[in-house]
C-alpha atoms as a PDB file:
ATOM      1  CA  UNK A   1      10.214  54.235  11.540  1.00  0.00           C
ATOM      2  CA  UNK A   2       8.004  54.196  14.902  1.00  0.00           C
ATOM      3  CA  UNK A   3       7.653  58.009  14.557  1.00  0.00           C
ATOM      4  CA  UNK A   4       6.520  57.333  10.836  1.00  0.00           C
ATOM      5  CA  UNK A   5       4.100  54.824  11.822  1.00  0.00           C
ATOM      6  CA  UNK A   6       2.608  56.915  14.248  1.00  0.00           C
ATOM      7  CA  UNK A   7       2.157  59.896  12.138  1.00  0.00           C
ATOM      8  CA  UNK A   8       0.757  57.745   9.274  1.00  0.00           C
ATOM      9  CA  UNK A   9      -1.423  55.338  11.462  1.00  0.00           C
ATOM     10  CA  UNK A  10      -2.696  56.681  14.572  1.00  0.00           C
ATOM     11  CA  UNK A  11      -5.492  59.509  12.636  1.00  0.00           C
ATOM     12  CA  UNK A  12      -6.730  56.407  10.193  1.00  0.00           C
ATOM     13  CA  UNK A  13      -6.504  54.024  12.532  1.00  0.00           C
ATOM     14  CA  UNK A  14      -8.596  56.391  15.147  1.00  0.00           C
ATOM     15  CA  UNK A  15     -11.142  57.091  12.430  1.00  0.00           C
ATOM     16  CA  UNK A  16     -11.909  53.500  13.213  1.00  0.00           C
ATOM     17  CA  UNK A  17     -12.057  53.856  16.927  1.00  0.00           C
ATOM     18  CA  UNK A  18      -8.559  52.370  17.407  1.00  0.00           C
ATOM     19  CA  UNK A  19      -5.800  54.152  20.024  1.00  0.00           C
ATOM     20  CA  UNK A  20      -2.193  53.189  20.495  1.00  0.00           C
ATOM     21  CA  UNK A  21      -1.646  52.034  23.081  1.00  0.00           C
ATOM     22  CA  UNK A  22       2.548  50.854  22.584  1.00  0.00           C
ATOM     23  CA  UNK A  23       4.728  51.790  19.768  1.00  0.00           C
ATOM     24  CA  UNK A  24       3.247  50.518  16.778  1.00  0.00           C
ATOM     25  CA  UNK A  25       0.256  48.441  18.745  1.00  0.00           C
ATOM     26  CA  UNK A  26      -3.218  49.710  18.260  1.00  0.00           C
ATOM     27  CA  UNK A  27      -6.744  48.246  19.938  1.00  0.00           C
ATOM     28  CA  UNK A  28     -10.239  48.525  19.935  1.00  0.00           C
ATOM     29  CA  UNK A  29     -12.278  47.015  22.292  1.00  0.00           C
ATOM     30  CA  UNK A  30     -15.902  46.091  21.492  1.00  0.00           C
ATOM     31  CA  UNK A  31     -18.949  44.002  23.093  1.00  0.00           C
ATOM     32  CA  UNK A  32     -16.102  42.277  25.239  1.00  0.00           C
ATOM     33  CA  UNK A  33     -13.172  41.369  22.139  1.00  0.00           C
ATOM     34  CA  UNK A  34     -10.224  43.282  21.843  1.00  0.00           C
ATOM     35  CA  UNK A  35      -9.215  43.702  18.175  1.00  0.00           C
ATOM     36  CA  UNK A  36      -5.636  44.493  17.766  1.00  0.00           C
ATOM     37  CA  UNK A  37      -3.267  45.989  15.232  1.00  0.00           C
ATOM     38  CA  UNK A  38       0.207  45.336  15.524  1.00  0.00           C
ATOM     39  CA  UNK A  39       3.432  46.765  13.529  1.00  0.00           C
ATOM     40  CA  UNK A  40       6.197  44.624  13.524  1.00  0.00           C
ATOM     41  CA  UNK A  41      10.025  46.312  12.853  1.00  0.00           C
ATOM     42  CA  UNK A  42      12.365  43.869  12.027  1.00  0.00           C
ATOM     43  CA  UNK A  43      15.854  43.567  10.545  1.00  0.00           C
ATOM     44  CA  UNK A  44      14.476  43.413   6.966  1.00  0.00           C
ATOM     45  CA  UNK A  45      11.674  45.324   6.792  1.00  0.00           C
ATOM     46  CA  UNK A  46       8.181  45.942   8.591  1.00  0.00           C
ATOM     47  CA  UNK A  47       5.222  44.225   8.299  1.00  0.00           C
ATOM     48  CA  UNK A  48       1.274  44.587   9.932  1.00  0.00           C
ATOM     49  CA  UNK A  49      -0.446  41.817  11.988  1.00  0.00           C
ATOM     50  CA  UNK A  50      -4.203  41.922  12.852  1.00  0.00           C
ATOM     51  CA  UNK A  51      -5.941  40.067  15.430  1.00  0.00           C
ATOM     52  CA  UNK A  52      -8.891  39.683  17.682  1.00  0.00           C
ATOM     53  CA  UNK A  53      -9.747  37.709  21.111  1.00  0.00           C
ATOM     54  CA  UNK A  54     -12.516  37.821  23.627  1.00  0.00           C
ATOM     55  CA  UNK A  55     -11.722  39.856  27.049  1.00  0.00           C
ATOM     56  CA  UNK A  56     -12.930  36.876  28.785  1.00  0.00           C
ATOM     57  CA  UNK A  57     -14.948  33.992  29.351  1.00  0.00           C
ATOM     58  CA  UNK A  58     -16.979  32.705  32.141  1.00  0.00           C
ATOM     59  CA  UNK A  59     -16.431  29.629  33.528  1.00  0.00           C
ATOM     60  CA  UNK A  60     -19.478  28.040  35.646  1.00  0.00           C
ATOM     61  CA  UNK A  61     -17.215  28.154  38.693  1.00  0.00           C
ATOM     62  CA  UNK A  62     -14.683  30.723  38.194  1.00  0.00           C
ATOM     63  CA  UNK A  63     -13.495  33.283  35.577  1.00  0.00           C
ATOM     64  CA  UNK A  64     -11.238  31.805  33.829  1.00  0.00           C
ATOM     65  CA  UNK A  65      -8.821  33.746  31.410  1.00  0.00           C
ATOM     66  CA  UNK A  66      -8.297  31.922  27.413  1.00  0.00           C
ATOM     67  CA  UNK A  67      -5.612  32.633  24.916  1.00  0.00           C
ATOM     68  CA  UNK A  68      -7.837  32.608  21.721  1.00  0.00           C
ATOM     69  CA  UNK A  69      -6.414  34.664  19.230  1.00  0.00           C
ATOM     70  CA  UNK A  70      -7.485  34.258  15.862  1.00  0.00           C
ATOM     71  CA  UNK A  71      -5.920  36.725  13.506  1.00  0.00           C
ATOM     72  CA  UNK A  72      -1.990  36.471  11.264  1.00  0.00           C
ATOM     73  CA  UNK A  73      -0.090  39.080   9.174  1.00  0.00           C
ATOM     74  CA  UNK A  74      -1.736  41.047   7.017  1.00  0.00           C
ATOM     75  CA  UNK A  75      -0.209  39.711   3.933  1.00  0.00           C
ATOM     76  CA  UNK A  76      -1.478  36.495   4.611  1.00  0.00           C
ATOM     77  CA  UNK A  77      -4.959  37.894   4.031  1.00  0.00           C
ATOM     78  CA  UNK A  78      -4.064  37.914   0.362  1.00  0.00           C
ATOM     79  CA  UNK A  79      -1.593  35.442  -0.599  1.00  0.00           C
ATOM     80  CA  UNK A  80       0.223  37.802  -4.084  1.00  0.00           C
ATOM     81  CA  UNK A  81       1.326  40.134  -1.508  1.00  0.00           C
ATOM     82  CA  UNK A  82       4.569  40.442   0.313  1.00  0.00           C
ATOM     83  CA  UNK A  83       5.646  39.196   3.864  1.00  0.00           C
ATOM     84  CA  UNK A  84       7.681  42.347   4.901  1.00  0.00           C
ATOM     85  CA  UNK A  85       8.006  45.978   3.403  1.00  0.00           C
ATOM     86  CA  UNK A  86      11.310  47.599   2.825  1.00  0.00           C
ATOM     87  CA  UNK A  87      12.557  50.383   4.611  1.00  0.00           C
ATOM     88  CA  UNK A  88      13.936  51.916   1.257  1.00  0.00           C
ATOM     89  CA  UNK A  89      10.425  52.726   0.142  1.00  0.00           C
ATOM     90  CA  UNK A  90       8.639  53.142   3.424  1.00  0.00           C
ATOM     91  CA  UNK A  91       5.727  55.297   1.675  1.00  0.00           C
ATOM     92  CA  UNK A  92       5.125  52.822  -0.245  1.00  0.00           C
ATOM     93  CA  UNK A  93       4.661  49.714   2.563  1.00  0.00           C
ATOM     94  CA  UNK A  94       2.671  51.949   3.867  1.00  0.00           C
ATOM     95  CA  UNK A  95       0.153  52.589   1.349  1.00  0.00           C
ATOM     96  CA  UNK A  96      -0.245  48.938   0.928  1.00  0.00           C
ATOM     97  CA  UNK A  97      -0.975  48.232   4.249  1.00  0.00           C
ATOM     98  CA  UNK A  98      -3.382  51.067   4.379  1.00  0.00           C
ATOM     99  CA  UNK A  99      -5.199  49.590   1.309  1.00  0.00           C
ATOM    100  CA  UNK A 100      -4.729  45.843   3.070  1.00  0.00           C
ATOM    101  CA  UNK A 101      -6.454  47.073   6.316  1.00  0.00           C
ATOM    102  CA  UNK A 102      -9.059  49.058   4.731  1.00  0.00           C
ATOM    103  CA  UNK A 103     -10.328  45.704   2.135  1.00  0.00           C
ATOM    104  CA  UNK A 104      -9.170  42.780   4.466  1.00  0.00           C
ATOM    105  CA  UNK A 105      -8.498  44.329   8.364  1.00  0.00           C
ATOM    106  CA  UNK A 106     -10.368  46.124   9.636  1.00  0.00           C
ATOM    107  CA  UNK A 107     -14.091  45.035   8.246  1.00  0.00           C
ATOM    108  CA  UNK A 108     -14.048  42.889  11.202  1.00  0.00           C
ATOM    109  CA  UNK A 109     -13.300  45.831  13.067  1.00  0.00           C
ATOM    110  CA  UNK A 110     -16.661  47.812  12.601  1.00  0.00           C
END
């Protein structure tokens, strides 16, 4: 599934100026926030998380490093679809998350 992934992902994802940079995690950094795109493989299925979070923030006295991450799972982005995709039909999980990105993940992304 990680070689799938990367066949399917890596050219649309790149037309966005997103590289991998793990299995199945792409980022993007721009004006100092990292947006992220992560592919999750788990025992029932796969799903797609998005995310972004500055590099950094300056403190007055020192640099100091925060953990703010606002992002979730794709599917949350619209509420009728599902959590996980099958591995039975993995053309089709991946068509919807191709559609979910391109309407709900990766606007923020431009």
């Amino acid at each position: 599934m990680k070689k799938l992934i990367k066949l399917e992902f890596e050219e649309f994802l790149g037309t966005f100026g997103f590289s991998r940079k793990l299995d199945g995690v792409y980022i993007k950094i721009h004006e100092s926030i990292v947006h992220n795109i992560t592919f999750e493989l788990g025992s029932i299925g796969f799903t797609c998380a998005v995310a972004m979070q500055p590099l950094y923030i300056k403190d007055h006295v020192e640099t100091t490093v925060l953990h703010l991450t606002f992002g979730n799972r794709l599917s949350r982005f619209n509420t009728v679809q599902k959590e996980w995709w099958s591995y039975d039909e993995p053309m089709k999980g991946i068509a919807e998350i191709k559609e979910l990105l391109s309407k709900n993940g990766l606007p923020w992304a431009s």
